[in-house]
N, C-alpha and C. Protein backbone atom coordinates (compact mmCIF):
# COMPACT_ATOMS: atom_id res chain seq x y z
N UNK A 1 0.84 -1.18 0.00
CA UNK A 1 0.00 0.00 0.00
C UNK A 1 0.89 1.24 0.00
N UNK A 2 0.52 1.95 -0.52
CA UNK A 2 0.88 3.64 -0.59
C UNK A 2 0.09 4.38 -0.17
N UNK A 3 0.40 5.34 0.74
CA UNK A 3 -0.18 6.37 1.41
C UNK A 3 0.61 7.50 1.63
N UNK A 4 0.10 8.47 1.83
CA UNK A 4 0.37 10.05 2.24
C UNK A 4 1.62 9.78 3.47
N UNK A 5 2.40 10.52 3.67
CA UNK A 5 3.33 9.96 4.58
C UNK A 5 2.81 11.20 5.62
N UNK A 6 2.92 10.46 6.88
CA UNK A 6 2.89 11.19 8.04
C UNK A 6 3.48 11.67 8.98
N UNK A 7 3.69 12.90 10.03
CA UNK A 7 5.31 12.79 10.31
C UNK A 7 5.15 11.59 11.42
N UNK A 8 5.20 10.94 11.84
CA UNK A 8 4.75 9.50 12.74
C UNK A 8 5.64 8.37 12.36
N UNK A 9 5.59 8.50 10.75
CA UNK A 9 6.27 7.60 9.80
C UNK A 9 8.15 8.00 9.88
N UNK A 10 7.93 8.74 10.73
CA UNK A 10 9.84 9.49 10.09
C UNK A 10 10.58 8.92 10.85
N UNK A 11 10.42 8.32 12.20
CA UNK A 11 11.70 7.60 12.47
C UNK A 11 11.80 6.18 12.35
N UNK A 12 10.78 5.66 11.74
CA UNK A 12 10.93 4.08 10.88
C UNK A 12 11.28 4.37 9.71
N UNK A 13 11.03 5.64 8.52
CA UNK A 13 12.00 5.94 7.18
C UNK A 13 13.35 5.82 8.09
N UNK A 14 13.38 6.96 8.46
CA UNK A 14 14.91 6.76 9.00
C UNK A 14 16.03 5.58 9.01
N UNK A 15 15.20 4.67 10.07
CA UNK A 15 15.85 3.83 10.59
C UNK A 15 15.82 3.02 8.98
N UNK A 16 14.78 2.48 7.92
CA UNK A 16 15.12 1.72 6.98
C UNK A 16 16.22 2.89 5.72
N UNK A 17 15.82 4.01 5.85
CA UNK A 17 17.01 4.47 5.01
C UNK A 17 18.55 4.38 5.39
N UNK A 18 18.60 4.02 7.13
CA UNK A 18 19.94 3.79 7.56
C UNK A 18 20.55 2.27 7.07
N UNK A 19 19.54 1.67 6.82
CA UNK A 19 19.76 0.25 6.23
C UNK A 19 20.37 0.38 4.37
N UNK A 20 20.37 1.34 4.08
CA UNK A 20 20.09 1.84 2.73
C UNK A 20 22.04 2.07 2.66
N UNK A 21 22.50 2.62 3.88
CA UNK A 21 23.73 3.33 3.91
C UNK A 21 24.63 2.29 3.96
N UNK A 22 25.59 2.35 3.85
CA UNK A 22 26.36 3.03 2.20
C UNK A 22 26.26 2.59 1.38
N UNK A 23 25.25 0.99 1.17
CA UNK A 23 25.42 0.82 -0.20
C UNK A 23 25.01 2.21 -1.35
N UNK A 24 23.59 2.30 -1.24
CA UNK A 24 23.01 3.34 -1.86
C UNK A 24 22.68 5.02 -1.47
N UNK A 25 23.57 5.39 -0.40
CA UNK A 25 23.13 6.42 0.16
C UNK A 25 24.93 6.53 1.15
N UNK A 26 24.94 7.91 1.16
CA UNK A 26 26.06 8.20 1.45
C UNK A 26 25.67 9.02 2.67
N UNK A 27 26.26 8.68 3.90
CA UNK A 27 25.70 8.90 5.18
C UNK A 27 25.20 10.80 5.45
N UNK A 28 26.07 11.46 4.91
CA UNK A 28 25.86 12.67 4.15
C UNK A 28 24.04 13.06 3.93
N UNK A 29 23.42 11.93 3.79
CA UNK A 29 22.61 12.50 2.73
C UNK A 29 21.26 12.50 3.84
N UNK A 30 21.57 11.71 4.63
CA UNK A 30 21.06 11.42 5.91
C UNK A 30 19.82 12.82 6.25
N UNK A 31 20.60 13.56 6.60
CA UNK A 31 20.22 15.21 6.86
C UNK A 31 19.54 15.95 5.37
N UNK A 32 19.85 15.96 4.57
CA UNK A 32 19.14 15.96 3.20
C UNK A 32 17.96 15.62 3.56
N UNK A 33 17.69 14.26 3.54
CA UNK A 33 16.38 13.73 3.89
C UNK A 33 15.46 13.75 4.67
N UNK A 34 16.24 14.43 5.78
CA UNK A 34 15.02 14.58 7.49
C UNK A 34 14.78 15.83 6.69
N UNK A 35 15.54 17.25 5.90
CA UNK A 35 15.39 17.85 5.71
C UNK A 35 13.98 17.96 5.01
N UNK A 36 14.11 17.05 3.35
CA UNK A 36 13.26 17.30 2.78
C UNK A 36 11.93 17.03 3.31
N UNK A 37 11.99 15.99 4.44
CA UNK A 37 10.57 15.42 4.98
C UNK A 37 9.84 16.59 5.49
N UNK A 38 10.90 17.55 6.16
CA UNK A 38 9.99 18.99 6.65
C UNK A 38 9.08 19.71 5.52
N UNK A 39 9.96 20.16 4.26
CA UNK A 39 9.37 20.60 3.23
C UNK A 39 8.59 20.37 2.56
N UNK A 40 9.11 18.77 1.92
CA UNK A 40 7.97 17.84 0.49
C UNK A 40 6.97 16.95 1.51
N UNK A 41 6.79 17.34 2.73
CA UNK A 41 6.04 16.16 3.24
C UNK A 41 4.82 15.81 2.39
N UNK A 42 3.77 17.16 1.81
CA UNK A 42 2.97 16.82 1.59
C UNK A 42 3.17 16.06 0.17
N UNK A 43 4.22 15.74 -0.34
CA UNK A 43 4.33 14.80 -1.97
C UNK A 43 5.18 14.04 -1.36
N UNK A 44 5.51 13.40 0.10
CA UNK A 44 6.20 12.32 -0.14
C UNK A 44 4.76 11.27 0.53
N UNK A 45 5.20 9.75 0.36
CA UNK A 45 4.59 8.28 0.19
C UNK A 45 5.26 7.33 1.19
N UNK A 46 4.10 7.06 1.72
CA UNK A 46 4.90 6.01 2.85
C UNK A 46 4.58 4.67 2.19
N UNK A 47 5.21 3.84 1.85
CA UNK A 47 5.31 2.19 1.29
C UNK A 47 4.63 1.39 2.21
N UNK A 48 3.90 0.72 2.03
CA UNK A 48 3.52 -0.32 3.43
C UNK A 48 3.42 -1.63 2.85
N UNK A 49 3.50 -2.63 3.92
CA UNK A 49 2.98 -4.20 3.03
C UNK A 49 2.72 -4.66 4.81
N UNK A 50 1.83 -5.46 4.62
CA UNK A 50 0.96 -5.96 5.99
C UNK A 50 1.17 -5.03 6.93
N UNK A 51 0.90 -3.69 6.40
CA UNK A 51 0.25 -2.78 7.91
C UNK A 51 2.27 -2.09 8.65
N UNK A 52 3.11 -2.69 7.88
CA UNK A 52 4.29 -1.93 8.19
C UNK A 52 5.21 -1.06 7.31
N UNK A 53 5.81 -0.18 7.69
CA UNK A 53 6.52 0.54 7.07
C UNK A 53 7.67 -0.37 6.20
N UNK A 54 8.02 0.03 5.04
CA UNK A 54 8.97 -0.64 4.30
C UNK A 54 9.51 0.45 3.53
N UNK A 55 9.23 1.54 3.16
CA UNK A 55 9.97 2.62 2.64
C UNK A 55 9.26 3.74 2.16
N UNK A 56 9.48 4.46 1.18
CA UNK A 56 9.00 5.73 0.89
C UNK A 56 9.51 6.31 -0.41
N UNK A 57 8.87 7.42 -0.97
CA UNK A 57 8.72 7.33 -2.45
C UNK A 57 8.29 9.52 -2.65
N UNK A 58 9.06 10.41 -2.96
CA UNK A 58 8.65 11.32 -2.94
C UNK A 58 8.16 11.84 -4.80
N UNK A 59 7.67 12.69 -4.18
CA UNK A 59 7.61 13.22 -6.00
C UNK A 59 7.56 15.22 -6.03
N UNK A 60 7.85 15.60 -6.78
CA UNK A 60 7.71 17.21 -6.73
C UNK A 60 8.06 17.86 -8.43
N UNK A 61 6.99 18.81 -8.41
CA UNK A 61 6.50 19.51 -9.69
C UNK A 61 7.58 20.76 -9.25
N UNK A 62 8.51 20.89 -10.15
CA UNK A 62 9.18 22.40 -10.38
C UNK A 62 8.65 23.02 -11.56
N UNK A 63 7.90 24.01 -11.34
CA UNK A 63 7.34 25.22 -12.51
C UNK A 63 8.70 25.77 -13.60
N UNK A 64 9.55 25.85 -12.53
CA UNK A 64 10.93 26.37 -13.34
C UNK A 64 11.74 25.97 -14.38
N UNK A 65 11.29 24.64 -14.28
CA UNK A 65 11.87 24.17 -15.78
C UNK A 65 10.48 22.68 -16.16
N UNK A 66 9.44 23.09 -15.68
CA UNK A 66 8.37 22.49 -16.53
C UNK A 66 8.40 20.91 -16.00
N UNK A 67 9.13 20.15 -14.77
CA UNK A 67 9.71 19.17 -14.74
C UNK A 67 8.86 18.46 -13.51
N UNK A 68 8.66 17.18 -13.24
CA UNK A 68 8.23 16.48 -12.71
C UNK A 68 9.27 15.22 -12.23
N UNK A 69 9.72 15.45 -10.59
CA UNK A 69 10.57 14.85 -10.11
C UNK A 69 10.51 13.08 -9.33
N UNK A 70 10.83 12.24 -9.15
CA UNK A 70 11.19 11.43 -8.67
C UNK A 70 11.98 11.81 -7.27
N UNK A 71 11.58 11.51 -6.13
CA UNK A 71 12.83 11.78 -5.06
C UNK A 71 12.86 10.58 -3.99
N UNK A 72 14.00 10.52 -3.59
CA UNK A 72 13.92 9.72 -2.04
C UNK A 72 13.23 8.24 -2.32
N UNK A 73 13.28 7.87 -3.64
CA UNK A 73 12.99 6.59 -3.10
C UNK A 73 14.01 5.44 -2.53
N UNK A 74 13.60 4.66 -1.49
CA UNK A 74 13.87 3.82 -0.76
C UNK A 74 13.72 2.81 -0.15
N UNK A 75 13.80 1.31 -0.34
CA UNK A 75 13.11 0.27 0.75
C UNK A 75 13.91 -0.24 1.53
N UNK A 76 13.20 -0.87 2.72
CA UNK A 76 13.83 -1.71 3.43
C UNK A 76 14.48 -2.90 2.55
N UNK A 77 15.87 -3.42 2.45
CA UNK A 77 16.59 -4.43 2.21
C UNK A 77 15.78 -5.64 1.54
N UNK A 78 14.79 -5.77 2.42
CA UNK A 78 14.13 -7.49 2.35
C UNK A 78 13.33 -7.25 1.48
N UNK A 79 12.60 -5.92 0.60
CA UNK A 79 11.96 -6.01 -0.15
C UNK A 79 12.39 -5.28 -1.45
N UNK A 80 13.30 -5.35 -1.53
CA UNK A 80 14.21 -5.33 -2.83
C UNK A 80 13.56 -6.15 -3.98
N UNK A 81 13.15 -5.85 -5.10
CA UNK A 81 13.18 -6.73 -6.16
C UNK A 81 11.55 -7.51 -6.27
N UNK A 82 10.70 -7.21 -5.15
CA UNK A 82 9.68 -7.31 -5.27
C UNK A 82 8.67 -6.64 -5.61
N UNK A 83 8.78 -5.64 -6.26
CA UNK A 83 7.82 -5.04 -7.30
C UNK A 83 7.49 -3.59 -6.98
N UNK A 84 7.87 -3.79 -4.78
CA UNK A 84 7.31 -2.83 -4.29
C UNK A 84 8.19 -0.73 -4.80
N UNK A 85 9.00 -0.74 -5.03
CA UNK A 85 9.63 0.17 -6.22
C UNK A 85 8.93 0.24 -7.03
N UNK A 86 8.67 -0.32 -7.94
CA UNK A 86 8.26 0.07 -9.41
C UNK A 86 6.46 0.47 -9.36
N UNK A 87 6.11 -0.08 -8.31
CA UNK A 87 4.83 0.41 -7.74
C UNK A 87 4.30 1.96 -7.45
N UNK A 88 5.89 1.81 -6.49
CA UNK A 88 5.84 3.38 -6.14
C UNK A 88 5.82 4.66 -6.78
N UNK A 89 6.89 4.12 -8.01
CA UNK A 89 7.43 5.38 -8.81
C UNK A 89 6.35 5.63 -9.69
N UNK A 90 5.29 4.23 -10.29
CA UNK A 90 4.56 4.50 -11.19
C UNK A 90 3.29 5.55 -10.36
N UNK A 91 3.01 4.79 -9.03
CA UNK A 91 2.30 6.00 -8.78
C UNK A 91 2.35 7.45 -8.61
N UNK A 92 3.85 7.68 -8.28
CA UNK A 92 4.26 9.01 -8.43
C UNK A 92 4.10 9.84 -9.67
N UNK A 93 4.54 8.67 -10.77
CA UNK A 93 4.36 9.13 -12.11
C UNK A 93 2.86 9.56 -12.54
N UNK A 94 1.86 8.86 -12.28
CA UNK A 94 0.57 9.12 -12.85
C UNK A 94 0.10 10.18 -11.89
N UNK A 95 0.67 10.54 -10.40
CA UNK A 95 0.15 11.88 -10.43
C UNK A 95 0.89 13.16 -11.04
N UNK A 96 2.26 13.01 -11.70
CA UNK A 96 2.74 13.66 -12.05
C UNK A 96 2.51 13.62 -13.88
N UNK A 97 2.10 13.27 -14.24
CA UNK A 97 2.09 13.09 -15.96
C UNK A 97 0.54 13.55 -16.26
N UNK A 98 -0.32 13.76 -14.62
CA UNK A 98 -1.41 14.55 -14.94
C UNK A 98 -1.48 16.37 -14.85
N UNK A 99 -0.34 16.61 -14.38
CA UNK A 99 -0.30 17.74 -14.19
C UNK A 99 0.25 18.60 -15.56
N UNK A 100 -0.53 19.68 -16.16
CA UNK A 100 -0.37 20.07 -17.46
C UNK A 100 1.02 20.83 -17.56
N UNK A 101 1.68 21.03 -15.92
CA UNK A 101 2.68 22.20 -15.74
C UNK A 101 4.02 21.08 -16.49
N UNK A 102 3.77 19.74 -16.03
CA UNK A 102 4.81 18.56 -16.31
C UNK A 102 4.86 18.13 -17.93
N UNK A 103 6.11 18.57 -18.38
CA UNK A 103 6.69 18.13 -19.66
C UNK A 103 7.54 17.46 -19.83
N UNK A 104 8.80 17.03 -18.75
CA UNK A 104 9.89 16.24 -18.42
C UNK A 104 9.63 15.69 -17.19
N UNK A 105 10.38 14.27 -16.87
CA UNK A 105 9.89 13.88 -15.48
C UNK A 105 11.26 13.21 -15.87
N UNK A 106 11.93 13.35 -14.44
CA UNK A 106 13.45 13.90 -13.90
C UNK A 106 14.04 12.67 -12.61
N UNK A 107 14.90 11.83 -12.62
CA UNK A 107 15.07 11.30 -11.60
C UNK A 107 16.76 11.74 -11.80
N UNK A 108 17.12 11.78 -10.50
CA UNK A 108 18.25 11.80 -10.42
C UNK A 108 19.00 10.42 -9.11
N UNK A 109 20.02 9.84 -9.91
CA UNK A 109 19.91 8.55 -9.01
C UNK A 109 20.73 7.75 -8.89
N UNK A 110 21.76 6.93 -8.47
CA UNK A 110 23.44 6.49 -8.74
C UNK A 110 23.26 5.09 -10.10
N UNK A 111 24.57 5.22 -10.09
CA UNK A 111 25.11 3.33 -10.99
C UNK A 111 24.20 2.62 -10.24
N UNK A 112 23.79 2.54 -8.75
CA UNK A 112 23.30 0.97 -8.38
C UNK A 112 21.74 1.30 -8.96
N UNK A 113 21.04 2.17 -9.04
CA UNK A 113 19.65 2.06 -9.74
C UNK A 113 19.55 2.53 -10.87
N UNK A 114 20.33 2.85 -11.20
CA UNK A 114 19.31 3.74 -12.97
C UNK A 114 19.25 2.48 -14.24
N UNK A 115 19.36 1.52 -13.88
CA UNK A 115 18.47 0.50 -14.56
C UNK A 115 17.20 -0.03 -14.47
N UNK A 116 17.12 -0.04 -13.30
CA UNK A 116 15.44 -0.12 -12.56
C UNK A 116 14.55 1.01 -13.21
N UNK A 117 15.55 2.65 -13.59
CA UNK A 117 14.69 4.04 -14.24
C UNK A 117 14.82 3.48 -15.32
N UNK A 118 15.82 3.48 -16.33
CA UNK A 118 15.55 3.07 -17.68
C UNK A 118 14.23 2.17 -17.98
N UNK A 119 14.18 0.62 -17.10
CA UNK A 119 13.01 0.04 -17.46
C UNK A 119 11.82 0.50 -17.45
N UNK A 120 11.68 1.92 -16.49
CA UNK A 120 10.75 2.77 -16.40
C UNK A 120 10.19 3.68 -17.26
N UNK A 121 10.85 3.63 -18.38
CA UNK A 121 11.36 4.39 -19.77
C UNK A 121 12.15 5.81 -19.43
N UNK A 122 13.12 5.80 -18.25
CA UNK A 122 13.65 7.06 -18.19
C UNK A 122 14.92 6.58 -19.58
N UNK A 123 15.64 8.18 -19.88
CA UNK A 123 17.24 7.72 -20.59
C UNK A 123 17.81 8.63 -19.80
N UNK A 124 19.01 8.28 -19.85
CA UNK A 124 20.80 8.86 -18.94
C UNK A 124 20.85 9.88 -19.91
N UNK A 125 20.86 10.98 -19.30
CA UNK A 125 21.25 12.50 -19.87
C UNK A 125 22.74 12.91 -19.23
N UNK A 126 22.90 12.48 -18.41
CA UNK A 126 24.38 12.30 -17.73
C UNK A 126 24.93 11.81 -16.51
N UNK A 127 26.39 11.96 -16.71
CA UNK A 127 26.80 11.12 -14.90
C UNK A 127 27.64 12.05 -14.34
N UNK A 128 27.81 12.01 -13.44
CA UNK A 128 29.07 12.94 -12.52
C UNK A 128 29.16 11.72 -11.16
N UNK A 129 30.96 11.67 -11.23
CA UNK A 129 31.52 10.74 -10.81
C UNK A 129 31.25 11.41 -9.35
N UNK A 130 31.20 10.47 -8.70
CA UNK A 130 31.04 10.68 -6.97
C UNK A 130 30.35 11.44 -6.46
N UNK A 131 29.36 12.05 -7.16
CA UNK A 131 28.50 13.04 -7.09
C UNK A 131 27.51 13.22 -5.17
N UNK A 132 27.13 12.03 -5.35
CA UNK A 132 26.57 11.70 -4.13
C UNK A 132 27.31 11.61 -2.61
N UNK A 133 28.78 10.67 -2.79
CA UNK A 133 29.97 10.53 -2.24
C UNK A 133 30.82 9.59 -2.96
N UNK A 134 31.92 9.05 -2.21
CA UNK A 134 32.78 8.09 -2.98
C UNK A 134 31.89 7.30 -3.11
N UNK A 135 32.21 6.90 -4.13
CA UNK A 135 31.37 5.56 -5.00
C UNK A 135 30.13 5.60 -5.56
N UNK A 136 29.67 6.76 -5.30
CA UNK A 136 28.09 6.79 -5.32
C UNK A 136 27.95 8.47 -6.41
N UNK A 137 27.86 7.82 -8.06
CA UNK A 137 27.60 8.50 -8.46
C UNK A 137 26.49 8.74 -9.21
N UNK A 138 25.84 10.62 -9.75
CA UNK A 138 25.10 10.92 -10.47
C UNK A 138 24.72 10.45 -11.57
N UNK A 139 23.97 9.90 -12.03
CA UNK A 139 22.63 9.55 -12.88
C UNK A 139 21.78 10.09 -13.15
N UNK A 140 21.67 11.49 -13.83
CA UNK A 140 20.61 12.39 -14.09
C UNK A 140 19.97 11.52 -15.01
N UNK A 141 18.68 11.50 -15.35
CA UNK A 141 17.81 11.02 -16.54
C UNK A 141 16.35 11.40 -16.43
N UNK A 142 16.01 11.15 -17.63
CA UNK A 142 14.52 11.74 -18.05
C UNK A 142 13.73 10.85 -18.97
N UNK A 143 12.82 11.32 -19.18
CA UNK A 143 11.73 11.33 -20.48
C UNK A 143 10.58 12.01 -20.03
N UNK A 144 10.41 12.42 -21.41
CA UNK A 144 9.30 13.08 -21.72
C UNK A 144 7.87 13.01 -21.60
N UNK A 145 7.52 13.84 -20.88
CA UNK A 145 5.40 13.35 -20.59
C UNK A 145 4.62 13.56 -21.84
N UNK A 146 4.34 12.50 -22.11
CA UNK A 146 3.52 12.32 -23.29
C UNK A 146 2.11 12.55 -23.01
């Protein structure tokens, strides 16, 4: 299930985005994220499967360059590869590909996922090495809202 995230939900994200570190997240980014929860709360997604937290899924419309974002997605470890990702993002996507302001929809995201975006029909517009931290680099990509 997907739902509206609540702040209630923030120190179980936490604790599964600490599970996240370092493979995919550079401890750095930690504070980024409590950050954005203050701001995007109302476009971020709490993940659930039998009634528990398993991760989270943000999304955000910038007017400034016409673009529809992907952010913060994340699961707990054990549910890797079970669908619950591609769930998320698509729902992010269909509220974002309804909005007339959205012409590009934007993830930005390292080597260990931007294959999971491609299958999503994003393409690699570029990389910047270590962008995130050591080892963990930029993956800008897009496509276009049709």
């Amino acid at each position: 299930m997907i739902r509206p995230y609540e702040v209630s939900d923030k120190e179980e994200l936490i604790s599964i985005f600490n599970l996240n570190v370092p493979k995919y997240f550079d401890p750095k980014e930690l504070q980024e994220f409590e950050d954005y929860l203050e701001v995007g709360k109302d476009t971020y997604m709490t993940i659930e499967s039998e009634n528990s937290i398993i991760g989270g899924v943000g999304y955000e419309i910038r007017k400034s360059d016409s673009s529809g974002r992907i952010n913060w997605i994340f699961l707990h470890p054990q549910f890797s590869g079970t669908g619950y990702g591609k769930q998320a993002v698509e729902y992010c996507l269909t509220i974002l590909k309804q909005d007339p302001i959205v012409k590009t929809l934007v993830v930005r995201t390292s080597q260990l996922a931007y294959k999971f975006f491609e299958r999503l029909g994003y393409s690699l517009i570029r990389t910047e090495k270590d962008y995130w931290g050591k080892g963990l680099d930029l993956y800008l990509m897009e496509q276009v809202n049709n």
